[in-house]
C-alpha atoms as a PDB file:
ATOM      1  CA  UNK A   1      49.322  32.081 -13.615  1.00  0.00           C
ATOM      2  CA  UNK A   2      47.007  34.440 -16.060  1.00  0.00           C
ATOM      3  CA  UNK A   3      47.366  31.273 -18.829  1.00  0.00           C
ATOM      4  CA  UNK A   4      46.558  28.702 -15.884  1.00  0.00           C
ATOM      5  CA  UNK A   5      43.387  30.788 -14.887  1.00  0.00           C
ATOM      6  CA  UNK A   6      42.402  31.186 -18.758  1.00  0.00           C
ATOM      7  CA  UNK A   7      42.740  27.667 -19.868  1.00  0.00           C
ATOM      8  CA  UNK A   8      40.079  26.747 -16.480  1.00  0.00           C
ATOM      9  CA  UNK A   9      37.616  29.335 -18.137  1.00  0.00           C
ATOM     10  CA  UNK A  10      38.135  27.706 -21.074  1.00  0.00           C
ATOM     11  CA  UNK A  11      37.438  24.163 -19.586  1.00  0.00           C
ATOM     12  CA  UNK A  12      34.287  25.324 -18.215  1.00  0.00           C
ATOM     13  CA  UNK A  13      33.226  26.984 -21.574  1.00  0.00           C
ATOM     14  CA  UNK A  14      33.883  23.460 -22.976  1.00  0.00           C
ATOM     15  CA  UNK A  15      31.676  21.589 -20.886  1.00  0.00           C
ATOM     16  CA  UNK A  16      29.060  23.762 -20.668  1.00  0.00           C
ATOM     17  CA  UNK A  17      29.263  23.619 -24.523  1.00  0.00           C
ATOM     18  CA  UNK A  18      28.713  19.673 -24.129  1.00  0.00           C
ATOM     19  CA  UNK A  19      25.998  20.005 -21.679  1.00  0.00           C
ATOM     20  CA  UNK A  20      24.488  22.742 -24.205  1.00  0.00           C
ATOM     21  CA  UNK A  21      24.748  19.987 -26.636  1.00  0.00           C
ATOM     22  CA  UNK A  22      23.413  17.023 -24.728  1.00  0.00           C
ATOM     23  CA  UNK A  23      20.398  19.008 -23.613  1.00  0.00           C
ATOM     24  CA  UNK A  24      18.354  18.349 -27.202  1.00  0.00           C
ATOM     25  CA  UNK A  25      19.607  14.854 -27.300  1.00  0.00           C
ATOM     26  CA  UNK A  26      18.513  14.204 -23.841  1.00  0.00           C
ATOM     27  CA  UNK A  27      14.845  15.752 -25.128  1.00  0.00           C
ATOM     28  CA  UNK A  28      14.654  13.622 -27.664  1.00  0.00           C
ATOM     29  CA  UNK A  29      15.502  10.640 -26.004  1.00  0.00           C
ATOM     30  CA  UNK A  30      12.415  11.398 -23.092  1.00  0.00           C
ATOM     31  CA  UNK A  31      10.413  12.087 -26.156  1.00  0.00           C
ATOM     32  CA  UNK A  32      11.021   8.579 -27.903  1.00  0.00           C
ATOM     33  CA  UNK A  33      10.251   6.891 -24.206  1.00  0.00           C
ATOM     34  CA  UNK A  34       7.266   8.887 -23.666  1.00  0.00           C
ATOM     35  CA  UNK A  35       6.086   7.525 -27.187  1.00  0.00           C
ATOM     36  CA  UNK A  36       6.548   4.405 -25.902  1.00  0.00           C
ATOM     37  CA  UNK A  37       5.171   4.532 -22.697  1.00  0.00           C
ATOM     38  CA  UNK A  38       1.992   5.990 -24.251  1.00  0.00           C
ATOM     39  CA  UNK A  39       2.049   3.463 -26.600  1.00  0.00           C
ATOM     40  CA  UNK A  40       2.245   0.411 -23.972  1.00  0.00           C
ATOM     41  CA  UNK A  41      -0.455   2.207 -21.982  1.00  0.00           C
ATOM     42  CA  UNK A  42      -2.881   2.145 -24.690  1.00  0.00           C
ATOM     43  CA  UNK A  43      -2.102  -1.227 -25.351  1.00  0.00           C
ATOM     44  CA  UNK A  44      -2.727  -2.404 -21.935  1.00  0.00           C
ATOM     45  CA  UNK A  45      -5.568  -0.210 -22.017  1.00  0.00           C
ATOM     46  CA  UNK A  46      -7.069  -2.488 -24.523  1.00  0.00           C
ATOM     47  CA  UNK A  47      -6.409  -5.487 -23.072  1.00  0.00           C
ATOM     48  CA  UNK A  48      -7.906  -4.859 -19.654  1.00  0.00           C
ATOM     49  CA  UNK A  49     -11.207  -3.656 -21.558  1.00  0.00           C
ATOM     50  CA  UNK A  50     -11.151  -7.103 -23.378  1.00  0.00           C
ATOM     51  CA  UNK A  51     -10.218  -8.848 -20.262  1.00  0.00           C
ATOM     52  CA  UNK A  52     -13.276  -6.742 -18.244  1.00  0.00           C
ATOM     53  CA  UNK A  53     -15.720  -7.864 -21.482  1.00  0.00           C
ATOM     54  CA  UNK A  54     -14.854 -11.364 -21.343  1.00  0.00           C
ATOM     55  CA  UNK A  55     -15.393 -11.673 -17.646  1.00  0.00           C
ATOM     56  CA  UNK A  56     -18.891  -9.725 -17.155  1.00  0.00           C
ATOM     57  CA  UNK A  57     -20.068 -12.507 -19.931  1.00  0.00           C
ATOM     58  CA  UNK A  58     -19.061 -15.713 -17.960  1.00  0.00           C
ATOM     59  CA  UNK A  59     -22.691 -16.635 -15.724  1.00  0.00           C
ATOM     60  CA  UNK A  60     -22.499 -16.118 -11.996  1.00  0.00           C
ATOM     61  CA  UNK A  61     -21.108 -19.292 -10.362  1.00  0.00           C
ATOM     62  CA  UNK A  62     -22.302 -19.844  -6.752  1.00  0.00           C
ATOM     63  CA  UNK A  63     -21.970 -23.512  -5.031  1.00  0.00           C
ATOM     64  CA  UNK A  64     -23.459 -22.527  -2.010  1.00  0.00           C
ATOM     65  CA  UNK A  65     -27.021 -22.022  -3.976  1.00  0.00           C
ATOM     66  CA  UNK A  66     -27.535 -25.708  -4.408  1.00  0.00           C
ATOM     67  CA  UNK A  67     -26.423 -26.741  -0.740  1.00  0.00           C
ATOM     68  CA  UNK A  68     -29.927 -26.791   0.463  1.00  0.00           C
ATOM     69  CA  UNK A  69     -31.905 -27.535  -2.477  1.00  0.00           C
ATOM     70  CA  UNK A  70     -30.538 -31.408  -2.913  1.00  0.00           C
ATOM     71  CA  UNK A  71     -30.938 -32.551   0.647  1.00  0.00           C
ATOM     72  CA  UNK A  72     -34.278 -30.834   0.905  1.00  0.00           C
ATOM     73  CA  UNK A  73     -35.207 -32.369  -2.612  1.00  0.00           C
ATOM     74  CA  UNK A  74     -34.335 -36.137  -1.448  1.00  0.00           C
ATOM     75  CA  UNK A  75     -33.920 -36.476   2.957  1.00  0.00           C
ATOM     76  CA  UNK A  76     -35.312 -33.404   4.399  1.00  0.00           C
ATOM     77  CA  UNK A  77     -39.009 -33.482   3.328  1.00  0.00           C
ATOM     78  CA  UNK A  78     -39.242 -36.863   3.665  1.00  0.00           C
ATOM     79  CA  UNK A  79     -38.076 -36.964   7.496  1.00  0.00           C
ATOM     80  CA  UNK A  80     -39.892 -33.537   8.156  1.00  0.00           C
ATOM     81  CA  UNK A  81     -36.222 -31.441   8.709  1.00  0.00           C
ATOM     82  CA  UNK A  82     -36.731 -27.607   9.261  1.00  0.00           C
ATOM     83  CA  UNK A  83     -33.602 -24.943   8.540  1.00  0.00           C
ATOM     84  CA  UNK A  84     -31.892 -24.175  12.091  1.00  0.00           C
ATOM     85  CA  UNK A  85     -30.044 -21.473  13.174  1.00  0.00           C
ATOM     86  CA  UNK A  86     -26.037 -21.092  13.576  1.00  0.00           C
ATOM     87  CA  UNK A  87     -24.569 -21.646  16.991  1.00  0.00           C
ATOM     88  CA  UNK A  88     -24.438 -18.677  18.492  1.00  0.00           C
ATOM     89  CA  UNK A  89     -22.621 -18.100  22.140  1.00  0.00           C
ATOM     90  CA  UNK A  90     -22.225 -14.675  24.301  1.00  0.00           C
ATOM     91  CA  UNK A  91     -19.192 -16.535  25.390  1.00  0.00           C
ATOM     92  CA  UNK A  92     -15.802 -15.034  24.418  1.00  0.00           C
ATOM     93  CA  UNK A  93     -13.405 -16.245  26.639  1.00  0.00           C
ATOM     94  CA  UNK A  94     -11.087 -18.886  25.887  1.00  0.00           C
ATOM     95  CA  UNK A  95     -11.926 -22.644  27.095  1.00  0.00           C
ATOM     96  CA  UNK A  96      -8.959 -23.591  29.867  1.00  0.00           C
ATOM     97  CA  UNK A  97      -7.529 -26.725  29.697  1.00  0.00           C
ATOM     98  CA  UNK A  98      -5.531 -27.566  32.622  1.00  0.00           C
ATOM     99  CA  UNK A  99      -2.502 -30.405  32.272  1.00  0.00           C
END
């Protein structure tokens, strides 16, 4: 029984000796990735600056700008059209429509 209960101490000595030994490895290893990670970051980094640069050079793009200038320009002073407001309602119900 005394040999039994030894050799279990010594089985836990031995794999606490592994763990012991796994423990720099496993440092290293997070070091390596966190070299890498950094790495990528600062790469993206980059890239998002160059992306960012390139788009605050394009010109502001609107369509709806010229909407009113060619019909004005061509049909609307020449029959006398004036801008009108949106349809507005107070309304807010639902229109029933019975079968």
């Amino acid at each position: 029984m005394t040999a039994l209960f030894l050799k279990g101490f010594a089985d836990i000595d031995v794999q606490l000796k592994r763990r012991a030994d796994l423990v720099p490895q496993l440092v290293e290893a997070v070091r390596g990735y966190a070299a890498y990670e950094k790495a990528l970051l600062a790469s993206v980094t980059e890239r998002l600056k160059k992306l960012l640069l390139l788009q605050e050079s394009y010109p502001q793009l609107k369509a709806d700008a010229n909407i009113e200038t060619f019909p004005d320009l061509v049909v609307a002073k020449l029959f006398g059209f004036q801008p009108m407001p949106f349809f507005h309602t107070d309304e807010r119900e639902a229109v029933r429509v019975s079968f």
